[in-house]
C-alpha atoms as a PDB file:
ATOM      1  CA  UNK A   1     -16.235   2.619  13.399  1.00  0.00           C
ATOM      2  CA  UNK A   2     -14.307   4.510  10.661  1.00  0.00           C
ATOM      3  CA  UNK A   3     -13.957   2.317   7.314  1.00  0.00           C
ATOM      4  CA  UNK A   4     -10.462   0.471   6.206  1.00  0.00           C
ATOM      5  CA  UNK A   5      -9.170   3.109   4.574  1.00  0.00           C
ATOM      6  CA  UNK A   6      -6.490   2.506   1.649  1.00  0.00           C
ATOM      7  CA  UNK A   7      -4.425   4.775  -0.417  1.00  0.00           C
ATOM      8  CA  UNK A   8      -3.054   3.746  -4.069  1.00  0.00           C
ATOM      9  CA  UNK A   9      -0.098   5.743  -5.175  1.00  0.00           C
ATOM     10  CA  UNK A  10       1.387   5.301  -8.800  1.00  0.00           C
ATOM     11  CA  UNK A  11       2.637   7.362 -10.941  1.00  0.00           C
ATOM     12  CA  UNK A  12       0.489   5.885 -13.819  1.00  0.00           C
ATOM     13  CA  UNK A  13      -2.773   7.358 -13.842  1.00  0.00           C
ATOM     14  CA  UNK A  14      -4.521   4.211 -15.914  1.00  0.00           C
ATOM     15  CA  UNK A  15      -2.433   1.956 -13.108  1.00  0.00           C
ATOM     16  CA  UNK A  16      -4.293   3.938 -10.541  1.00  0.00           C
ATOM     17  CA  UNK A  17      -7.753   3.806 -12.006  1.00  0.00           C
ATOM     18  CA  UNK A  18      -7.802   0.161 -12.781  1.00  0.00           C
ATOM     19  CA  UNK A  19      -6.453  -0.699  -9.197  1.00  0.00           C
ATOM     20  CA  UNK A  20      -8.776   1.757  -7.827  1.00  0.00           C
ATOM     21  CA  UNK A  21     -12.225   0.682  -9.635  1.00  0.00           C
ATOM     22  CA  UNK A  22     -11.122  -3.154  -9.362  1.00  0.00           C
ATOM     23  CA  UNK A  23     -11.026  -3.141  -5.709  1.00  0.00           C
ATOM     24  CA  UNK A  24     -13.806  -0.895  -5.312  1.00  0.00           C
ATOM     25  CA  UNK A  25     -15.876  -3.347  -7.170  1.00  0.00           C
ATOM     26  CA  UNK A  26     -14.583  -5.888  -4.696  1.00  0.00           C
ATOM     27  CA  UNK A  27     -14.678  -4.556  -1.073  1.00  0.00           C
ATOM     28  CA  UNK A  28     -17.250  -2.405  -1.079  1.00  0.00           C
ATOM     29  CA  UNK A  29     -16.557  -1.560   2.452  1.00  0.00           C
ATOM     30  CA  UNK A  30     -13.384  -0.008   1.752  1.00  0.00           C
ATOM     31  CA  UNK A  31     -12.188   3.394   1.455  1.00  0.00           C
ATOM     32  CA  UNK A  32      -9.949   4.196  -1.457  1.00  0.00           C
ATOM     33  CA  UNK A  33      -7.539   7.614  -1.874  1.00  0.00           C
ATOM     34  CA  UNK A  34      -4.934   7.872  -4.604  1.00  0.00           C
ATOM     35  CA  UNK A  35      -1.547  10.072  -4.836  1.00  0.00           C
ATOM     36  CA  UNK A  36       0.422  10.645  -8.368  1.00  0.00           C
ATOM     37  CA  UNK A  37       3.560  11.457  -6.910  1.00  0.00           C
ATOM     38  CA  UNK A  38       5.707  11.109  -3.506  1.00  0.00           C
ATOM     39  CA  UNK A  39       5.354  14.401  -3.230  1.00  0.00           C
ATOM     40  CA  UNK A  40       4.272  15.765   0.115  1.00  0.00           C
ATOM     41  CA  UNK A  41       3.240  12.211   1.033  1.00  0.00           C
ATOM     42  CA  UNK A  42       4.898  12.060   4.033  1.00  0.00           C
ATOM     43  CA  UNK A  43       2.587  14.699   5.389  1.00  0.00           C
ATOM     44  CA  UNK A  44      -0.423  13.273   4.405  1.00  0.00           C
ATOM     45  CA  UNK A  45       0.225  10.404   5.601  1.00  0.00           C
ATOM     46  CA  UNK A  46       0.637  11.926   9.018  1.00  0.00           C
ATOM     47  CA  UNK A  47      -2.121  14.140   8.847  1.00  0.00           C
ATOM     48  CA  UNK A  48      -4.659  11.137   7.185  1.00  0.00           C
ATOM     49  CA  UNK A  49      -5.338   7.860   8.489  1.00  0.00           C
ATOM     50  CA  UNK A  50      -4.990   4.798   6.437  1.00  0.00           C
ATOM     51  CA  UNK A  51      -4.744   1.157   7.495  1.00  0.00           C
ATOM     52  CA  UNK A  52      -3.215   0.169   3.948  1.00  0.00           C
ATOM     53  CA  UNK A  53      -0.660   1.750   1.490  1.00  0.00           C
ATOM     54  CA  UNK A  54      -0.247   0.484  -1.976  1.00  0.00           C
ATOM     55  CA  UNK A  55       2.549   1.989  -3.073  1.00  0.00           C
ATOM     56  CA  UNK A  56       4.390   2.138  -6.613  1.00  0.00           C
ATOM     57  CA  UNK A  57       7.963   1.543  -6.449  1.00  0.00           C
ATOM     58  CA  UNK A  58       9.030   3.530  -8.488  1.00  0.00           C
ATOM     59  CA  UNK A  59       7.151   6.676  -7.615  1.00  0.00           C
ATOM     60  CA  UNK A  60       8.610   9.926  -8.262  1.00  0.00           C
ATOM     61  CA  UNK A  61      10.060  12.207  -5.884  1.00  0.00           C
ATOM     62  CA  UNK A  62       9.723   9.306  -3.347  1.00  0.00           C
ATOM     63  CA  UNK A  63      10.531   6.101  -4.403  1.00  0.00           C
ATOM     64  CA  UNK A  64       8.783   3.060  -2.511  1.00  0.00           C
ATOM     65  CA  UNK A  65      12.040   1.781  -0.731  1.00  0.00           C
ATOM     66  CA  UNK A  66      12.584   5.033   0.933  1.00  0.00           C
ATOM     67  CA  UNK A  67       9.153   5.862   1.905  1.00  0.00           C
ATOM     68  CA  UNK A  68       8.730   2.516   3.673  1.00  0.00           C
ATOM     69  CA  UNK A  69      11.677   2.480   5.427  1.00  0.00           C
ATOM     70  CA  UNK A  70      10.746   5.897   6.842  1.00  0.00           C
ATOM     71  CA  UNK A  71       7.301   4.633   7.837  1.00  0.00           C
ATOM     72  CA  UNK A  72       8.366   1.363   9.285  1.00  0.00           C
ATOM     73  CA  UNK A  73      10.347   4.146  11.895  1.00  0.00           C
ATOM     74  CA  UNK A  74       7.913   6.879  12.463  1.00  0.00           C
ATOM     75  CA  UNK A  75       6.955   6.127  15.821  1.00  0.00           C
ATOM     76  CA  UNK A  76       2.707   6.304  15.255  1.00  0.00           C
ATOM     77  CA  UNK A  77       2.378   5.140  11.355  1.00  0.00           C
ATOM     78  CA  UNK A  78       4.765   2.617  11.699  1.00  0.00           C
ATOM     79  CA  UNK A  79       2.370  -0.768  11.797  1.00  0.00           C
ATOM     80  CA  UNK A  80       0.503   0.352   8.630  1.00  0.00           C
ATOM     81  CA  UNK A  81       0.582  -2.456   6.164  1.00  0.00           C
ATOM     82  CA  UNK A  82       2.244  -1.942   3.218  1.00  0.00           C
ATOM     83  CA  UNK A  83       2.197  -3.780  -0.066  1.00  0.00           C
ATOM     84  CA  UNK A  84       5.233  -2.314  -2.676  1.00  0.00           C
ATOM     85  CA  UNK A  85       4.190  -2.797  -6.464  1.00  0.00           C
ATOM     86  CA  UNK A  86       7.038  -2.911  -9.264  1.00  0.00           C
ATOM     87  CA  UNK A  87       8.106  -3.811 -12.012  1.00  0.00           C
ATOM     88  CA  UNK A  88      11.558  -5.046 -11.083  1.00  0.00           C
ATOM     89  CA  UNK A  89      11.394  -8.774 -10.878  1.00  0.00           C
ATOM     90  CA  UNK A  90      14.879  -8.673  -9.393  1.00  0.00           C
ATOM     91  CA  UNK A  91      15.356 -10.527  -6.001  1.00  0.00           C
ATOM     92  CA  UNK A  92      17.491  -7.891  -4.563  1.00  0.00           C
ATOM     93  CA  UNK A  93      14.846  -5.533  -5.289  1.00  0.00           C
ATOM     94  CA  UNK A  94      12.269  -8.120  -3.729  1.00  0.00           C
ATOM     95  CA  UNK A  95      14.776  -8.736  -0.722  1.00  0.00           C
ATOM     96  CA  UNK A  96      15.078  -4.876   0.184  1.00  0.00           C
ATOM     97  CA  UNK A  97      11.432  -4.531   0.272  1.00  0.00           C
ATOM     98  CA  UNK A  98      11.228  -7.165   2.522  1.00  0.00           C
ATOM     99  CA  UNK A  99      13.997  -6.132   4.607  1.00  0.00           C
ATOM    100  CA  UNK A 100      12.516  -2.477   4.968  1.00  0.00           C
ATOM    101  CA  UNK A 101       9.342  -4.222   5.911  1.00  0.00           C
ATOM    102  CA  UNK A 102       6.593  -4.572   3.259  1.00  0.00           C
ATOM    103  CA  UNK A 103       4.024  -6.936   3.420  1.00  0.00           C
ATOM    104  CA  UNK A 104       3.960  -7.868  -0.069  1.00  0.00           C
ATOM    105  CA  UNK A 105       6.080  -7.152  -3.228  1.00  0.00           C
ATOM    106  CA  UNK A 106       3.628  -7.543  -6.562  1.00  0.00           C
ATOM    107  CA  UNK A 107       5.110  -7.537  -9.824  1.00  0.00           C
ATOM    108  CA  UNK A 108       3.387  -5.306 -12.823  1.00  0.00           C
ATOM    109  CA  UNK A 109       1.594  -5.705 -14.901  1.00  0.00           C
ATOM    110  CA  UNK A 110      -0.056  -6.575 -11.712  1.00  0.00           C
ATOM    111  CA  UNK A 111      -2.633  -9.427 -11.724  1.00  0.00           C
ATOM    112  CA  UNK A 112      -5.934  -8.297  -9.048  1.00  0.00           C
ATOM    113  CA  UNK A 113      -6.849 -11.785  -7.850  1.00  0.00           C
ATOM    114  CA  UNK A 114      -2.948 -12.095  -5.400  1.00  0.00           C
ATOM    115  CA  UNK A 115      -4.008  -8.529  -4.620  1.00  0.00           C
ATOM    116  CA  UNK A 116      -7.148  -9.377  -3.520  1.00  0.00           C
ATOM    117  CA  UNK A 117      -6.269 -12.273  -1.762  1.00  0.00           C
ATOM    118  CA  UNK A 118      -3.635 -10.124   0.079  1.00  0.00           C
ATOM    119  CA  UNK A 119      -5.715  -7.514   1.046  1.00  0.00           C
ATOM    120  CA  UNK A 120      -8.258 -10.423   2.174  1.00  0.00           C
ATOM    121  CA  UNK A 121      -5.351 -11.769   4.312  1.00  0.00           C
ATOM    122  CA  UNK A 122      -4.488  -7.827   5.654  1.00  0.00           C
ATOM    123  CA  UNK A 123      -8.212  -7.409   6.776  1.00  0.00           C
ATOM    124  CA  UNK A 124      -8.471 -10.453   8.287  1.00  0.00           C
ATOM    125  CA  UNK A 125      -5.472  -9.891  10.031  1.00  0.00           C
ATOM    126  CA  UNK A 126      -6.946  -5.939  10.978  1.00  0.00           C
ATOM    127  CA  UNK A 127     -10.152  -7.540  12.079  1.00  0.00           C
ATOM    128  CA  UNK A 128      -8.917  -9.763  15.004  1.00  0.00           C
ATOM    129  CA  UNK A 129      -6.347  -6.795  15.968  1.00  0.00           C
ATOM    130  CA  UNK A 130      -9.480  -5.010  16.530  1.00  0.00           C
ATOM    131  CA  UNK A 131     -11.639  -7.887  17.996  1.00  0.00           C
ATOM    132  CA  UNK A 132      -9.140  -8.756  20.424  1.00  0.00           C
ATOM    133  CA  UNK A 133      -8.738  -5.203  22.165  1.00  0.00           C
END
């Protein structure tokens, strides 16, 4: 069985090391890719699998809003989870993230442990998917 495989995009290279070496430390299991920019994501996410997207916001050249709503209608990437990170504490921003379909909206400076927890909940969620087939 291929591993969980996640992909961290921010545009903050320190943002995507610590997110990237915290959760390593903490699911071992895991498989971890990063992206710096929006650009040409849509293409590697369709020709790269990933069960998880952590995606900043505010990326450039593809902010999160539109690349989620675009994935939550592509017709085979559409049930990858995806947790948006920001910094806009604003409900509306909160709300359309939601509405588009994300599974969770962290605020930055981002604390690991509701990451973690989330992710827990995602791969628990992933593993009886799988178990029931």
């Amino acid at each position: 069985m291929n591993k969980f495989k996640v992909l961290i995009a921010d545009s903050t290279p320190s943002v995507r090391q610590f997110i990237r070496y915290s959760l390593q430390d903490h699911f071992r299991d895991l498989e971890f890719e990063v992206a710096a920019n929006g650009k040409n994501i849509k293409k590697r996410l369709e020709d790269n699998h990933y069960d998880l997207i952590l995606y900043d916001r505010d990326m450039p050249m593809l902010n999160g809003d539109e690349l989620l709503k675009w994935l939550r209608t592509h017709a085979t990437l559409k049930d990858i989870s995806f947790v948006m990170i920001s910094g806009d504490r604003d409900e509306k921003s909160l709300q359309t993230a939601i509405d588009h379909g994300a599974d969770a909206y962290l605020i930055k400076p981002l604390l690991m442990e509701p990451l973690i927890n989330k992710i827990k909940e995602i791969l628990n969620a992933f593993e009886k998917k799988n178990f029931d087939r």
